[in-house]
C-alpha atoms as a PDB file:
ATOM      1  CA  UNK A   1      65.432  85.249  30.317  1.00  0.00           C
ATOM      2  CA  UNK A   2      67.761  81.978  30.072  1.00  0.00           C
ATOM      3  CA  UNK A   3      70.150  81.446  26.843  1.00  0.00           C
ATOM      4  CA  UNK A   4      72.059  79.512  29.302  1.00  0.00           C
ATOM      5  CA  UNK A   5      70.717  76.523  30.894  1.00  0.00           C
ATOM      6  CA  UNK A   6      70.828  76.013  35.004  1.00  0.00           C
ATOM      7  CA  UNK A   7      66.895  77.053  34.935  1.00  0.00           C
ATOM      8  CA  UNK A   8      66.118  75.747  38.428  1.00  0.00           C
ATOM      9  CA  UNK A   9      68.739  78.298  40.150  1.00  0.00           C
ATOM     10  CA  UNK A  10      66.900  81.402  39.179  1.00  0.00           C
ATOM     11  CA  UNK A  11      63.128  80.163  39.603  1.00  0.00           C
ATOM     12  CA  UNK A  12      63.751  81.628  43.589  1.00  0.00           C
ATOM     13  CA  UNK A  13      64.764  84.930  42.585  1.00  0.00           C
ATOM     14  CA  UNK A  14      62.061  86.069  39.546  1.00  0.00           C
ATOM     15  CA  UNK A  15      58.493  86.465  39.140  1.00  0.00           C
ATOM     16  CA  UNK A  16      58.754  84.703  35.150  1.00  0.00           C
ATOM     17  CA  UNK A  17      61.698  82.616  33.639  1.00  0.00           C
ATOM     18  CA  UNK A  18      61.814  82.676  29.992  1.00  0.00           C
ATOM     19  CA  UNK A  19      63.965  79.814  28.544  1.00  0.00           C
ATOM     20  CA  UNK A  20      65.592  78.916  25.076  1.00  0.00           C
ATOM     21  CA  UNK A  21      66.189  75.761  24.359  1.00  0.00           C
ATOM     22  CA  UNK A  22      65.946  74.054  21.092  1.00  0.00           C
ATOM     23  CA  UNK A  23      66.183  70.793  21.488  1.00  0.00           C
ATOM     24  CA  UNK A  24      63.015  68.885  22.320  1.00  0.00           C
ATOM     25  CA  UNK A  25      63.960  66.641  24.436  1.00  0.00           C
ATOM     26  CA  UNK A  26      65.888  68.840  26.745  1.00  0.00           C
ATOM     27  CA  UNK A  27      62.852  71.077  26.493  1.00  0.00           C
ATOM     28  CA  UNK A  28      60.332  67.896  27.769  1.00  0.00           C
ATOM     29  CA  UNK A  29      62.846  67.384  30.759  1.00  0.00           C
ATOM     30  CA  UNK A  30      62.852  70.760  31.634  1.00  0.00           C
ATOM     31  CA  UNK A  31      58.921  71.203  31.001  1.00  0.00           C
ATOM     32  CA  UNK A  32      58.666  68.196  33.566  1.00  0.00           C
ATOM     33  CA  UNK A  33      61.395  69.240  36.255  1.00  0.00           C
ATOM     34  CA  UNK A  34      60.480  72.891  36.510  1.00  0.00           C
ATOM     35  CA  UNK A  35      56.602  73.629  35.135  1.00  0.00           C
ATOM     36  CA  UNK A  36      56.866  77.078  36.267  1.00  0.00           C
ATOM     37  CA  UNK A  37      59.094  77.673  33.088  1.00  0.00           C
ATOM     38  CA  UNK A  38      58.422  79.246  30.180  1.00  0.00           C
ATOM     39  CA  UNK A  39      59.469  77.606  26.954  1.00  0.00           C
ATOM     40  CA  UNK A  40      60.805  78.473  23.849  1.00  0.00           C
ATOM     41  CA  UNK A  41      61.825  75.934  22.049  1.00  0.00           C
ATOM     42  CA  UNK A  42      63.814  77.421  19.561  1.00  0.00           C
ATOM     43  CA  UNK A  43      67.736  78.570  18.645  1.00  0.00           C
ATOM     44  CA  UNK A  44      68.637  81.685  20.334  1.00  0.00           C
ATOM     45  CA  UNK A  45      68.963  83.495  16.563  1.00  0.00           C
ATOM     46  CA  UNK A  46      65.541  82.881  16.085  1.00  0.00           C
ATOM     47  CA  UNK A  47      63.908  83.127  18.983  1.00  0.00           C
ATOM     48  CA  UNK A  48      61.564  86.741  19.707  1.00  0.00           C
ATOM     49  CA  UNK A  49      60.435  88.575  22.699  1.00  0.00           C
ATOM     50  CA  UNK A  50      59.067  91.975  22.902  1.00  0.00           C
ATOM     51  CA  UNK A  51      61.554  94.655  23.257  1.00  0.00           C
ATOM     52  CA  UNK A  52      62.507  96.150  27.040  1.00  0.00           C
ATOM     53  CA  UNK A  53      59.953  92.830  28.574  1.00  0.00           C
ATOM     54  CA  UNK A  54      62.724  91.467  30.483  1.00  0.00           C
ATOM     55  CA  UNK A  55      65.202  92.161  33.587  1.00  0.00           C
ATOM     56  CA  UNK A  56      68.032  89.871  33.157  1.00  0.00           C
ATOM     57  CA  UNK A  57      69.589  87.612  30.123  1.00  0.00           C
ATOM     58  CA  UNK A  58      71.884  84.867  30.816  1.00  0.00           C
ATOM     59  CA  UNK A  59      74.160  83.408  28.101  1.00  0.00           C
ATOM     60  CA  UNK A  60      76.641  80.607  28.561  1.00  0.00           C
ATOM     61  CA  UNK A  61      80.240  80.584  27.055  1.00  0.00           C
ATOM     62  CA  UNK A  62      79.225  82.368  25.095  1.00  0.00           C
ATOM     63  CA  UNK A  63      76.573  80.541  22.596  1.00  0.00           C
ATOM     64  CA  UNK A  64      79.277  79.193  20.258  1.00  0.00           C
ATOM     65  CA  UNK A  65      78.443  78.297  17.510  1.00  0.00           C
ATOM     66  CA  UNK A  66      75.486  80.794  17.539  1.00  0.00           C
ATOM     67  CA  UNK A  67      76.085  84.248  15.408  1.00  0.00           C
ATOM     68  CA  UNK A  68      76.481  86.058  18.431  1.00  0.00           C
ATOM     69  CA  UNK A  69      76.277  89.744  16.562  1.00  0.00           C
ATOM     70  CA  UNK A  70      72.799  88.998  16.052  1.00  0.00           C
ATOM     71  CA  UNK A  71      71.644  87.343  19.728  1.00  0.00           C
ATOM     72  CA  UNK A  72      73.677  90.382  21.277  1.00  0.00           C
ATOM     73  CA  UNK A  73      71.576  92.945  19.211  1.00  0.00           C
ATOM     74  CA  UNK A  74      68.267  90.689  20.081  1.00  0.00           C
ATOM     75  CA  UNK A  75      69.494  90.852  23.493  1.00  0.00           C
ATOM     76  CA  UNK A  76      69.688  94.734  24.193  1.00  0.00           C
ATOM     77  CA  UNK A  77      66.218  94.711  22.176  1.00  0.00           C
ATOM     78  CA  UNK A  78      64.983  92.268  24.941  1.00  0.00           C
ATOM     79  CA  UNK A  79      66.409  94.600  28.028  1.00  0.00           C
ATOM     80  CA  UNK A  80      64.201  97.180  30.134  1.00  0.00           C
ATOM     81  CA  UNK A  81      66.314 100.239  30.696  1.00  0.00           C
ATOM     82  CA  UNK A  82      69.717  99.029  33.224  1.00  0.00           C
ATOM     83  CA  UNK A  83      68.574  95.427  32.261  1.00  0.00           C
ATOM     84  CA  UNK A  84      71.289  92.996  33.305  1.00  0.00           C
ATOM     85  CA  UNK A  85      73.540  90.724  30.963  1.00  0.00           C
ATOM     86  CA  UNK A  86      75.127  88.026  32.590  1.00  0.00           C
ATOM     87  CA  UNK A  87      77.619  85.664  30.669  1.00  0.00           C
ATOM     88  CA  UNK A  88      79.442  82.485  32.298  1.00  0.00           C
ATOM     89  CA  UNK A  89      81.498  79.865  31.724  1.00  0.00           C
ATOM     90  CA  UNK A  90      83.142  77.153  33.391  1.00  0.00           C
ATOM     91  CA  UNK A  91      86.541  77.573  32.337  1.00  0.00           C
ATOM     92  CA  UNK A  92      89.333  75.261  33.175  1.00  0.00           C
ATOM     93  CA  UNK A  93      88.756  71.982  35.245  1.00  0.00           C
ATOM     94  CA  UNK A  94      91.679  71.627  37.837  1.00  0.00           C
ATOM     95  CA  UNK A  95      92.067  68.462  40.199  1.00  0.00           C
ATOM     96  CA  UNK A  96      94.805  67.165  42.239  1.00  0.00           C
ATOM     97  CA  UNK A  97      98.274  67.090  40.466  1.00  0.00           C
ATOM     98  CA  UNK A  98      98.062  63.109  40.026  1.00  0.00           C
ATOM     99  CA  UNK A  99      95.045  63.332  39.145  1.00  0.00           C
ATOM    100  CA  UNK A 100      95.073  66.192  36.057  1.00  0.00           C
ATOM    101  CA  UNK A 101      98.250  64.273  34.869  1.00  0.00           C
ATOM    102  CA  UNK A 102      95.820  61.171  34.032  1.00  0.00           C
ATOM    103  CA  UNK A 103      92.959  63.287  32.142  1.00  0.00           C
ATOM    104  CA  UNK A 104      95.603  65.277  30.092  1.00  0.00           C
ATOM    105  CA  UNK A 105      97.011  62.186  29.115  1.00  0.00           C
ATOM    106  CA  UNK A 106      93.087  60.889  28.312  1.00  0.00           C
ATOM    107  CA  UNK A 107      92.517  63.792  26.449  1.00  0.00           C
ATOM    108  CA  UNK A 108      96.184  63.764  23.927  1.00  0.00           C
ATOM    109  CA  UNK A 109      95.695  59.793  23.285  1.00  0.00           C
ATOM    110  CA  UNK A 110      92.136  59.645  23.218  1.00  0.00           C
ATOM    111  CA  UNK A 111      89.740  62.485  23.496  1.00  0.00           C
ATOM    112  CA  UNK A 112      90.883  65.179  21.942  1.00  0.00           C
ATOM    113  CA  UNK A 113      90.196  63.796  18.149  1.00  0.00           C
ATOM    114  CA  UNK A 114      86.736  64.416  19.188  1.00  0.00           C
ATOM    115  CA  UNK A 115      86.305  67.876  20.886  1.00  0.00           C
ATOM    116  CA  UNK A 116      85.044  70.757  19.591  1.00  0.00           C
ATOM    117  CA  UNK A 117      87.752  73.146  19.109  1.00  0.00           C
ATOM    118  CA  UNK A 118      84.869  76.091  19.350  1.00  0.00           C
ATOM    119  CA  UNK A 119      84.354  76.163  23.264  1.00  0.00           C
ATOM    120  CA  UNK A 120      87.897  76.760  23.780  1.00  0.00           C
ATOM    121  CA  UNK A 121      87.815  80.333  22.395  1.00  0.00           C
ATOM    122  CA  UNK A 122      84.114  80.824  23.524  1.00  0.00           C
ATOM    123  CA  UNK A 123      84.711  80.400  26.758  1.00  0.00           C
ATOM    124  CA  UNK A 124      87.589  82.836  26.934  1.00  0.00           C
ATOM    125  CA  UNK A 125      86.694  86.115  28.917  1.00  0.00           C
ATOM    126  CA  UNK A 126      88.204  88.114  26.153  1.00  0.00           C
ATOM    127  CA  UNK A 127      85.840  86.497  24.005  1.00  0.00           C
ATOM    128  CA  UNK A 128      83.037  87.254  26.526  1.00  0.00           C
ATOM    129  CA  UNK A 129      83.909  91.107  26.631  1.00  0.00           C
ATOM    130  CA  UNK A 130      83.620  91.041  22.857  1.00  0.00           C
ATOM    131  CA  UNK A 131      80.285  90.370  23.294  1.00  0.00           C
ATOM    132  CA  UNK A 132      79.836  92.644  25.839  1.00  0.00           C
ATOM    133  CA  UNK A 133      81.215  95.623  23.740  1.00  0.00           C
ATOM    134  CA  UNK A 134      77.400  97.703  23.569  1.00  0.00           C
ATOM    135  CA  UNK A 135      77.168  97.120  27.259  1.00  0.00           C
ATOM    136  CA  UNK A 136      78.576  98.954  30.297  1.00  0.00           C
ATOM    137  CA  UNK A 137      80.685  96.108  32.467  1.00  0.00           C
ATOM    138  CA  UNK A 138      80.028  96.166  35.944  1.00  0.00           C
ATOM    139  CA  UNK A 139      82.468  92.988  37.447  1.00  0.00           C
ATOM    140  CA  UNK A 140      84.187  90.353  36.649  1.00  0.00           C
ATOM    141  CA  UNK A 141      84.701  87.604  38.958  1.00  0.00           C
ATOM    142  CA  UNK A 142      85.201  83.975  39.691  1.00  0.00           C
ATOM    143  CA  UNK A 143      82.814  82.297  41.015  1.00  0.00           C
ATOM    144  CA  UNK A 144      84.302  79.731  43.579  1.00  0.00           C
ATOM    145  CA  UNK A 145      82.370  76.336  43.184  1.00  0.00           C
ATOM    146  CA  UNK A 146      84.048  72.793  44.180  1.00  0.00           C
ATOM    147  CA  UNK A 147      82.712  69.596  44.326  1.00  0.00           C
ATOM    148  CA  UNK A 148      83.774  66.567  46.434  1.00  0.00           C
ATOM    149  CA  UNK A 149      83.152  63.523  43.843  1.00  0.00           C
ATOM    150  CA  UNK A 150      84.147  59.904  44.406  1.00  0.00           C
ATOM    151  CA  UNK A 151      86.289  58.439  41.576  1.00  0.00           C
ATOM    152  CA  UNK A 152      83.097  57.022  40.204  1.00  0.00           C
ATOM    153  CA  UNK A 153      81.265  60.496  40.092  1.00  0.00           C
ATOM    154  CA  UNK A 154      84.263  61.685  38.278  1.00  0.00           C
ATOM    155  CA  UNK A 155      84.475  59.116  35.710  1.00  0.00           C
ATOM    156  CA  UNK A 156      80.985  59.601  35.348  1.00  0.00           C
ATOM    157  CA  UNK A 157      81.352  63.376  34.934  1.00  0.00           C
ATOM    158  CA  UNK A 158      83.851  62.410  31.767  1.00  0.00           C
ATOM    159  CA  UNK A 159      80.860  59.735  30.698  1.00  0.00           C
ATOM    160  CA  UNK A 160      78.471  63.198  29.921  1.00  0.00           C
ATOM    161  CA  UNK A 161      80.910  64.550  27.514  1.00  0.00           C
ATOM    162  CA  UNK A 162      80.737  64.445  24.039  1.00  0.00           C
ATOM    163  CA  UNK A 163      84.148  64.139  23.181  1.00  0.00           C
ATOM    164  CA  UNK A 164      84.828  61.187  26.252  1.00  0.00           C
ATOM    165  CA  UNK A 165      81.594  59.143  25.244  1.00  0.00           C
ATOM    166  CA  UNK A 166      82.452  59.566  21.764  1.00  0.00           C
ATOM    167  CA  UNK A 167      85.494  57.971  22.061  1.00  0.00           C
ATOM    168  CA  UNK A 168      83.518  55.235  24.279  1.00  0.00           C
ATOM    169  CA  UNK A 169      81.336  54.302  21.837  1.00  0.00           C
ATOM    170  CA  UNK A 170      84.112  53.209  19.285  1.00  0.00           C
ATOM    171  CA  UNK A 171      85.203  50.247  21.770  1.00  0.00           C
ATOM    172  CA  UNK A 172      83.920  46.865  21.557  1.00  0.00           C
ATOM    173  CA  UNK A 173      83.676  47.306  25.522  1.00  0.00           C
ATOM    174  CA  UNK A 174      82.886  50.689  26.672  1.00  0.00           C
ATOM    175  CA  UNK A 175      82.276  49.822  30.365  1.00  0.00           C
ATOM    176  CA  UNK A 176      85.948  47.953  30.947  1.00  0.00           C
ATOM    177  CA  UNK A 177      87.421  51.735  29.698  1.00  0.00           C
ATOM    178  CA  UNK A 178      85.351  53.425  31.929  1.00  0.00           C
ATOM    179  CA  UNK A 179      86.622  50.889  35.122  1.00  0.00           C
ATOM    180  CA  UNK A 180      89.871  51.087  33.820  1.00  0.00           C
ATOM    181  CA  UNK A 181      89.855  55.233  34.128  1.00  0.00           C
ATOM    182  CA  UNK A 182      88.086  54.832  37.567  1.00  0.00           C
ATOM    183  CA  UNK A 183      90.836  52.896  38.465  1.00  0.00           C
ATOM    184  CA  UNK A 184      93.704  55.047  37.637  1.00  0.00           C
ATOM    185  CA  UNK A 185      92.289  57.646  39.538  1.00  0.00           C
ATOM    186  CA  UNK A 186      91.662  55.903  42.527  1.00  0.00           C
ATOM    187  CA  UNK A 187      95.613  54.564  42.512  1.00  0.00           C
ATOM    188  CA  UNK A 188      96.286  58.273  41.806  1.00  0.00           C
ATOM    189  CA  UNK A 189      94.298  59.575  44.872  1.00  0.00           C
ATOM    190  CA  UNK A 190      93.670  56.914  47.348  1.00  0.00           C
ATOM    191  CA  UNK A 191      90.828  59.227  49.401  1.00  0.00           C
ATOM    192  CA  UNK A 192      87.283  58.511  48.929  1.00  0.00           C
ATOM    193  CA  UNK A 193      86.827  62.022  47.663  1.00  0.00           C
ATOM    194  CA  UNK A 194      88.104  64.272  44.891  1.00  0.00           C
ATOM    195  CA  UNK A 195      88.173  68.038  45.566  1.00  0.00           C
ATOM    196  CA  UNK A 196      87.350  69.156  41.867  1.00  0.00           C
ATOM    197  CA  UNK A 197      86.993  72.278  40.998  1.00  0.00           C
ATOM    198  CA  UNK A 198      84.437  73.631  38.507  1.00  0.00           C
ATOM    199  CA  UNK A 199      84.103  77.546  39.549  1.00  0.00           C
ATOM    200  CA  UNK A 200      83.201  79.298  36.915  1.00  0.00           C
ATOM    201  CA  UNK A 201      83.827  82.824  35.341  1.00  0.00           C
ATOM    202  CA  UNK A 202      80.975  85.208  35.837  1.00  0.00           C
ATOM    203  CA  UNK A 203      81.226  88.748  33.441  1.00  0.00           C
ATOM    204  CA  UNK A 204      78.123  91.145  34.692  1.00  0.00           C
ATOM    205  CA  UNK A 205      77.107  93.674  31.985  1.00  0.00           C
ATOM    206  CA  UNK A 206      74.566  96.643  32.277  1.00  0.00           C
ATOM    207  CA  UNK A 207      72.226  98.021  29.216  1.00  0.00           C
ATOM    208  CA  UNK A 208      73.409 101.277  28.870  1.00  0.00           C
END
């Protein structure tokens, strides 16, 4: 069962995937990229499932926003006997030196008016071990994941976010910002690729 998103990775692995998603349009895109799926289109407070019917939960970061008390209870209600909680989150974004110099300074004149302040503490391990507190933890671990991305790819990367696009939106001419940021980074690393690294934090918990 997925609180988490990242469906396709686990359809290999289990018999059934079970995942909550409550917005509708996320849910038709999902419905049409991975029809083996099962939907529940729905917040993860509200959502049901009969008790011990499931082998694994996965929550990202985790939920904020979401009163986590009550998904964690609905959660060990979910879980067979040993059933497996797995939380994750991406943590901190590193690049190149040059490179992280330009999106700090993106993010104090620019971004950060915009964020979320939420995440930040969310996707804190101690955080994640809070809501982990009922369950017996068997590891935690980084998860080592890096992408090569062309200056492009990485602009577009900052083009998903809410806070970035926000900001976007409020100039007469979004696109010359986002050439302008491509730009910068390419002066700042003049390779065609940018390691960046996106491993994530992975905290394993057991039903006990």
């Amino acid at each position: 069962m997925d609180l988490a998103g990242g469906w396709g990775d686990f359809l290999s692995h289990f018999q059934e995937l079970i995942a909550v998603e409550p917005d509708p349009l996320v849910a038709d895109q999902l419905r049409l990229n991975h029809p083996r799926v099962i939907l529940q289109i729905t917040s993860v407070e509200q959502c049901t499932q009969e008790a011990a019917s499931v082998d694994l939960v996965t929550v990202a970061a985790p939920l904020y926003g979401a009163d986590l008390a009550h998904v964690m209870d609905n959660v060990l209600r979910w879980l067979g006997p040993a059933g497996i909680l797995a939380i994750w989150a991406r943590g901190i974004l590193r690049t190149p030196t040059a490179l992280t110099s330009i999106t700090a300074q993106e993010f104090a004149d620019r971004w950060n008016r915009f964020r979320d302040p939420r995440p930040d503490l969310a996707e804190s391990p101690d955080h994640a071990r809070r809501a982990a507190k009922r369950f017996t933890i068997l590891e935690e671990c980084i998860v080592p994941h890096i992408l090569w991305l062309s200056p492009h790819e990485f602009v577009d990367f900052w083009r998903t976010t809410s806070y970035a696009s926000a900001y976007a939106r409020e100039l007469a001419v979004p696109d010359a910002y986002w050439r302008d940021l491509e730009s910068r980074y390419s002066l700042a690393w003049p390779r065609t690729k940018i390691p960046v690294d996106f491993s994530p934090w992975l905290l394993l918990a057991r039903k006990e």
